[in-house]
N, C-alpha and C. Protein backbone atom coordinates (compact mmCIF):
# COMPACT_ATOMS: atom_id res chain seq x y z
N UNK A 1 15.15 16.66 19.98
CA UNK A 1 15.05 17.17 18.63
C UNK A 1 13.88 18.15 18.60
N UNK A 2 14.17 19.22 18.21
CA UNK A 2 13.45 20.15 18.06
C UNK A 2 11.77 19.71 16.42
N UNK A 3 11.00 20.82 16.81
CA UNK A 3 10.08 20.62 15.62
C UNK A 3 10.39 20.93 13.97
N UNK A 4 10.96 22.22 14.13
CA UNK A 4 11.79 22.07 13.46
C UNK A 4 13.27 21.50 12.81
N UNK A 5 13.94 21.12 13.60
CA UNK A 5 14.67 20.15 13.09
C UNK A 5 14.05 18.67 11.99
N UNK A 6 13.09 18.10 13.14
CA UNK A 6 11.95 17.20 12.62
C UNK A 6 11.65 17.66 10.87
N UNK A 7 11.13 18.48 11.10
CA UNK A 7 10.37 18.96 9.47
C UNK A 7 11.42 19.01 8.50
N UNK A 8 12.46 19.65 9.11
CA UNK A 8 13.97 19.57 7.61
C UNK A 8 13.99 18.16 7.69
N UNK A 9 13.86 17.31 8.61
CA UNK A 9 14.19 16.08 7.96
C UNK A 9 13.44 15.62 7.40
N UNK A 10 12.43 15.64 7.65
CA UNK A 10 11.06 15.24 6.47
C UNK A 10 10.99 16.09 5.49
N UNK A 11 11.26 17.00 5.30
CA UNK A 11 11.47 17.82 3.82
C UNK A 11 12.83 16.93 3.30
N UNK A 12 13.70 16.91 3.53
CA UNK A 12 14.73 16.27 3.06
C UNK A 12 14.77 14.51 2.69
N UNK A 13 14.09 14.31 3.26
CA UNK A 13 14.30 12.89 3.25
C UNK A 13 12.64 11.89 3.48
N UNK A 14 11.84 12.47 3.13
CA UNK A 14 10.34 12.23 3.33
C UNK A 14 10.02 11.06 4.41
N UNK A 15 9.21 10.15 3.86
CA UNK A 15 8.77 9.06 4.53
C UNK A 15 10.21 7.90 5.15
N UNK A 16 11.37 8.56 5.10
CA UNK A 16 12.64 7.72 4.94
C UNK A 16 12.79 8.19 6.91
N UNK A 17 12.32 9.12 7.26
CA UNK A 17 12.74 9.90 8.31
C UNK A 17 11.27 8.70 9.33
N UNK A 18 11.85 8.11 10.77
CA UNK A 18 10.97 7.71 11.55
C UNK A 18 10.35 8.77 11.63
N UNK A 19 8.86 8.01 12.15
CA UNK A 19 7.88 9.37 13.26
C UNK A 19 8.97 9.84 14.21
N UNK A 20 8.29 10.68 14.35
CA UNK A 20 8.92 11.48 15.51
C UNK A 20 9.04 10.91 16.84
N UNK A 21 8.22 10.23 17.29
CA UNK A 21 8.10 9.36 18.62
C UNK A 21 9.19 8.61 18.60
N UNK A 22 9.59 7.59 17.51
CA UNK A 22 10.64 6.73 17.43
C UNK A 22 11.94 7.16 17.15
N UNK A 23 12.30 8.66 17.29
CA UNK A 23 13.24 8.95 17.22
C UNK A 23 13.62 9.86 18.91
N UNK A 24 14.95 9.09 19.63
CA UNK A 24 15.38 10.20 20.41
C UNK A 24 16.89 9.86 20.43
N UNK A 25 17.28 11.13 20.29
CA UNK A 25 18.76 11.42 20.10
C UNK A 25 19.36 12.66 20.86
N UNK A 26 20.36 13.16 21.15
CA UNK A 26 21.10 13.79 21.90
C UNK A 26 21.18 15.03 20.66
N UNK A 27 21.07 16.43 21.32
CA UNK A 27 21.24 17.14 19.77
C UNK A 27 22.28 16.76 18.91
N UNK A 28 23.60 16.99 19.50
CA UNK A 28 24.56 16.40 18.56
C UNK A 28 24.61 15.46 17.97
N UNK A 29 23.57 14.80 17.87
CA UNK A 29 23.43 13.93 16.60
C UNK A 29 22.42 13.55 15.96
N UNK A 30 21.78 14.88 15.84
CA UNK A 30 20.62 15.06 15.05
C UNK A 30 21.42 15.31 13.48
N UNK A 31 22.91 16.03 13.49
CA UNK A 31 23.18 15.76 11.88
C UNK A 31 23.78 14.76 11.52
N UNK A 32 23.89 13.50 12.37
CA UNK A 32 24.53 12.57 12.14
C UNK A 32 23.17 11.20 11.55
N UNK A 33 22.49 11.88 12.09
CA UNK A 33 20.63 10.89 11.24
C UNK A 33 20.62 11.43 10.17
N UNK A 34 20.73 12.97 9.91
CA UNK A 34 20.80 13.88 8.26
C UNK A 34 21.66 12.80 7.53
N UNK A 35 22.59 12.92 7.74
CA UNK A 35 23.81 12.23 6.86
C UNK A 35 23.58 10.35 6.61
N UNK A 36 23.26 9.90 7.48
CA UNK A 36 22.57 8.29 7.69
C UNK A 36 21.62 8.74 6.77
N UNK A 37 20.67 8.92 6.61
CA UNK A 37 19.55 9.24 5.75
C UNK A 37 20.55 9.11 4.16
N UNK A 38 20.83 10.14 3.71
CA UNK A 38 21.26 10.65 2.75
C UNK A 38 22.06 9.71 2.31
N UNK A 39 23.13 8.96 3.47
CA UNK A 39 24.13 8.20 2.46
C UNK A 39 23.07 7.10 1.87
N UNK A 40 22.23 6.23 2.93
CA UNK A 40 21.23 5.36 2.61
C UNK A 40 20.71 5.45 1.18
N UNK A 41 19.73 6.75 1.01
CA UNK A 41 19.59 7.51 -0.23
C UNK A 41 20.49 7.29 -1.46
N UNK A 42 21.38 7.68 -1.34
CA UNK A 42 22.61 7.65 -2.25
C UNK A 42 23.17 6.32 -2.69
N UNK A 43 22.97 5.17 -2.26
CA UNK A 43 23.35 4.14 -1.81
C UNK A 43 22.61 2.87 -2.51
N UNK A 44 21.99 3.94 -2.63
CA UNK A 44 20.12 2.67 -2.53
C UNK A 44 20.22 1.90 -1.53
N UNK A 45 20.29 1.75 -0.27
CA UNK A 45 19.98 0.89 0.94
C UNK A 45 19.00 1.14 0.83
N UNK A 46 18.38 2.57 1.05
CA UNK A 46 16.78 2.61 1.58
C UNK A 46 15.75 1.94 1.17
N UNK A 47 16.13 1.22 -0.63
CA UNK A 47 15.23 0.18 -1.13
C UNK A 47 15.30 -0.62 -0.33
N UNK A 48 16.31 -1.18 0.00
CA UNK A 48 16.09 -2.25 1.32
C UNK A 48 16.31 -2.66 2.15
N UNK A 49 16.30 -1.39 3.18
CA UNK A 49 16.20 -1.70 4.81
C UNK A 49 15.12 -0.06 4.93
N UNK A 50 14.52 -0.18 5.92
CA UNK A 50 13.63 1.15 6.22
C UNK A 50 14.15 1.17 8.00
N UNK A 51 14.70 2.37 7.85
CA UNK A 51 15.12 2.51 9.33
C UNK A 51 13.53 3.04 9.96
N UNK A 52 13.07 2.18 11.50
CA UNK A 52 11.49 2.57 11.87
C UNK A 52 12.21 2.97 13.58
N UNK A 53 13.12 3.55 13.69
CA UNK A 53 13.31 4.06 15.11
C UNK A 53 14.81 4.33 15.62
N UNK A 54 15.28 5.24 15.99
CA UNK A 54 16.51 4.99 16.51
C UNK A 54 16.43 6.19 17.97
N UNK A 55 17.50 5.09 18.86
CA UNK A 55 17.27 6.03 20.24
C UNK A 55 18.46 5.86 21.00
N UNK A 56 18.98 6.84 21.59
CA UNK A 56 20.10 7.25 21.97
C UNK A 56 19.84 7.29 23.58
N UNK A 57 20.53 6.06 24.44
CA UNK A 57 20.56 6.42 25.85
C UNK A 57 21.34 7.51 26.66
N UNK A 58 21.13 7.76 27.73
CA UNK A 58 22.03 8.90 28.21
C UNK A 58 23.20 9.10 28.36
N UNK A 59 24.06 7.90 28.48
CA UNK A 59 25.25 7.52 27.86
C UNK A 59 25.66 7.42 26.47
N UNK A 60 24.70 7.90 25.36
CA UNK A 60 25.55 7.87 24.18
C UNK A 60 25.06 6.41 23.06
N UNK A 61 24.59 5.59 23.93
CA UNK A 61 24.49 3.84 23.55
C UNK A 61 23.30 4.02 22.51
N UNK A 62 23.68 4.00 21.19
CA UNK A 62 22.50 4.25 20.17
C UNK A 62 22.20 3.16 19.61
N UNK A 63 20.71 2.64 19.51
CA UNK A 63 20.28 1.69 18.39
C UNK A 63 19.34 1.62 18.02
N UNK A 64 19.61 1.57 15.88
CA UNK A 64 18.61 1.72 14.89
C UNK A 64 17.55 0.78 15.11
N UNK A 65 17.02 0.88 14.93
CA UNK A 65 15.92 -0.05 14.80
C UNK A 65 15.60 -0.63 13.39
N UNK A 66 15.45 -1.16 12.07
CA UNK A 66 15.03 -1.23 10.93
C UNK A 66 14.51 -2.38 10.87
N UNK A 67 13.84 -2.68 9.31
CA UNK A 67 13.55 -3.53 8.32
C UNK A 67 13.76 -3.56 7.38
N UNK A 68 13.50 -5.25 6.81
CA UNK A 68 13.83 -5.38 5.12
C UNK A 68 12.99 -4.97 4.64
N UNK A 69 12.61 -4.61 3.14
CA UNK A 69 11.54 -4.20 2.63
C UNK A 69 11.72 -5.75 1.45
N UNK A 70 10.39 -5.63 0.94
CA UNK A 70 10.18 -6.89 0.43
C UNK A 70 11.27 -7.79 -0.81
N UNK A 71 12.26 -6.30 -0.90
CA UNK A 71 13.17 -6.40 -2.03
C UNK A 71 14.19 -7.38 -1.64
N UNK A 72 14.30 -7.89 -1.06
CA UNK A 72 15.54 -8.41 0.59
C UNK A 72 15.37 -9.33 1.31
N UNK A 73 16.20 -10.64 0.97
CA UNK A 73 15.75 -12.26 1.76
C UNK A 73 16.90 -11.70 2.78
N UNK A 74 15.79 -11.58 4.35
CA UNK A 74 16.38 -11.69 5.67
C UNK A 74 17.10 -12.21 5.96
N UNK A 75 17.58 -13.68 5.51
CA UNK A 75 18.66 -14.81 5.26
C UNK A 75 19.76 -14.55 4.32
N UNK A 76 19.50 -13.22 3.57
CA UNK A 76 21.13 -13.13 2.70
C UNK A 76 21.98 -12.64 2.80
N UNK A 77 22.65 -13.19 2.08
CA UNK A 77 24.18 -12.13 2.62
C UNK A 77 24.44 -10.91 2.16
N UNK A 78 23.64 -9.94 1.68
CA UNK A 78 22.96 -9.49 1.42
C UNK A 78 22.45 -7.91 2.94
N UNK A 79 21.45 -8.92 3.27
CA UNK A 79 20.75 -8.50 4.77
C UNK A 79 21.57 -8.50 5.32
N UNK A 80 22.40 -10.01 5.64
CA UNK A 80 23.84 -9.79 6.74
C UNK A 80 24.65 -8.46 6.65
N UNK A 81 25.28 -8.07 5.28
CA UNK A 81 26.26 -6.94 5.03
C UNK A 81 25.45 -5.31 5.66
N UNK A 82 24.09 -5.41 5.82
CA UNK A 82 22.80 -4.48 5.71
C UNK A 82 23.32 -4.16 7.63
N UNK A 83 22.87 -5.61 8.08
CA UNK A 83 23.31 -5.54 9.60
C UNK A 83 24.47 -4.74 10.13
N UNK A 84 25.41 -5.17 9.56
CA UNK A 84 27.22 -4.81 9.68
C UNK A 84 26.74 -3.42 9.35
N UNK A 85 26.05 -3.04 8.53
CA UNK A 85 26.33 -1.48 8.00
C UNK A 85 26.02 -0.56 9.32
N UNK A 86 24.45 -1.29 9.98
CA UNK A 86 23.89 -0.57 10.40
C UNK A 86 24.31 -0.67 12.08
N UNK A 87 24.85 -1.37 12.48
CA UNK A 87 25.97 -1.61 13.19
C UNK A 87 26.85 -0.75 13.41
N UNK A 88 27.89 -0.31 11.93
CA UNK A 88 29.04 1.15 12.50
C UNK A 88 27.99 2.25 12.65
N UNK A 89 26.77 2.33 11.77
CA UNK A 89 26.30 3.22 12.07
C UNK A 89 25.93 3.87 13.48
N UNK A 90 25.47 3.05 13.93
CA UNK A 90 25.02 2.69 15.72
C UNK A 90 26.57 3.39 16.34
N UNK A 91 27.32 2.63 16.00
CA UNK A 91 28.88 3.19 16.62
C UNK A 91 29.52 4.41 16.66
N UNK A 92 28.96 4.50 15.19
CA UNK A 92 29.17 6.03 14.65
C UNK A 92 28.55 7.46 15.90
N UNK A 93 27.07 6.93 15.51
CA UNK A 93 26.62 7.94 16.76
C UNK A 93 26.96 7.78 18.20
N UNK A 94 27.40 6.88 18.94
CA UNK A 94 28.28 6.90 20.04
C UNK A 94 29.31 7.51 20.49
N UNK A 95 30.16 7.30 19.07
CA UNK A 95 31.12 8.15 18.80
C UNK A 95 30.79 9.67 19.19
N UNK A 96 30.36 10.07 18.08
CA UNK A 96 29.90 11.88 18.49
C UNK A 96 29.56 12.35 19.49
N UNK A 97 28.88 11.19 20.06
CA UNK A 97 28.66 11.55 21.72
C UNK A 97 29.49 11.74 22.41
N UNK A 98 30.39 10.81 22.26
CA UNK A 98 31.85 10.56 22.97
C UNK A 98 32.32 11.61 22.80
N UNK A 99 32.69 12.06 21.54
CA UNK A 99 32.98 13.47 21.62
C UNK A 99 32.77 14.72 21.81
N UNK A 100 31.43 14.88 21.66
CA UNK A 100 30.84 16.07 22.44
C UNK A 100 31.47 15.99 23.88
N UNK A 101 30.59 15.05 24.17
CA UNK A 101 30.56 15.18 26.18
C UNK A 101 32.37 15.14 26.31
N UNK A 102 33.16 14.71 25.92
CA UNK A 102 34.20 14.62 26.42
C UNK A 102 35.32 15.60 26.79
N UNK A 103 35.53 15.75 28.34
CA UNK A 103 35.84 17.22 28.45
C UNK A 103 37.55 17.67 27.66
N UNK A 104 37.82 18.30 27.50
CA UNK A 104 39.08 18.90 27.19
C UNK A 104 40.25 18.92 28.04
């Protein structure tokens, strides 16, 4: 991820966006964190889960990292549905990978 890339996402999405350290991803799916962000946003998840890292192996194999924020018993079903979400998400960006790299 470029520096700029970095900064639109922190203009866009402020303190919602990991440091930069805790984020590594494949370019092609640097707009696929834009859009994760935003639906979150839209959603109100971001009240309660804070994504603090996500990293993409060289194969494609992505996983978020997050937390509850205090709004959110870790034990509910609730958090459970939070997991599952963040789960396709994870899949999601695999996906794109899959498709990029995949030759024609």
């Amino acid at each position: 991820m470029t520096d700029d890339e970095y900064a639109y996402l922190v203009s866009s999405h402020g303190d919602a966006v990991p440091a930069c350290d805790r984020l590594r991803l494949h370019d092609c799916q640097v707009p696929a964190l834009d859009s994760l962000l935003r639906v979150m946003r839209e959603e109100g998840i971001d009240r309660e889960v804070r994504v603090t890292a996500i990293i993409a192996t060289a194969t494609g194999r992505t996983r978020i990292a997050y937390e509850y924020t205090d709004l959110i018993d870790p034990q509910s079903a609730a958090a459970l549905c939070h997991t599952i979400t963040v789960a396709r998400f994870e899949a999601g960006f695999q996906e794109i990978f899959e498709e990029e790299t995949t030759d024609d």
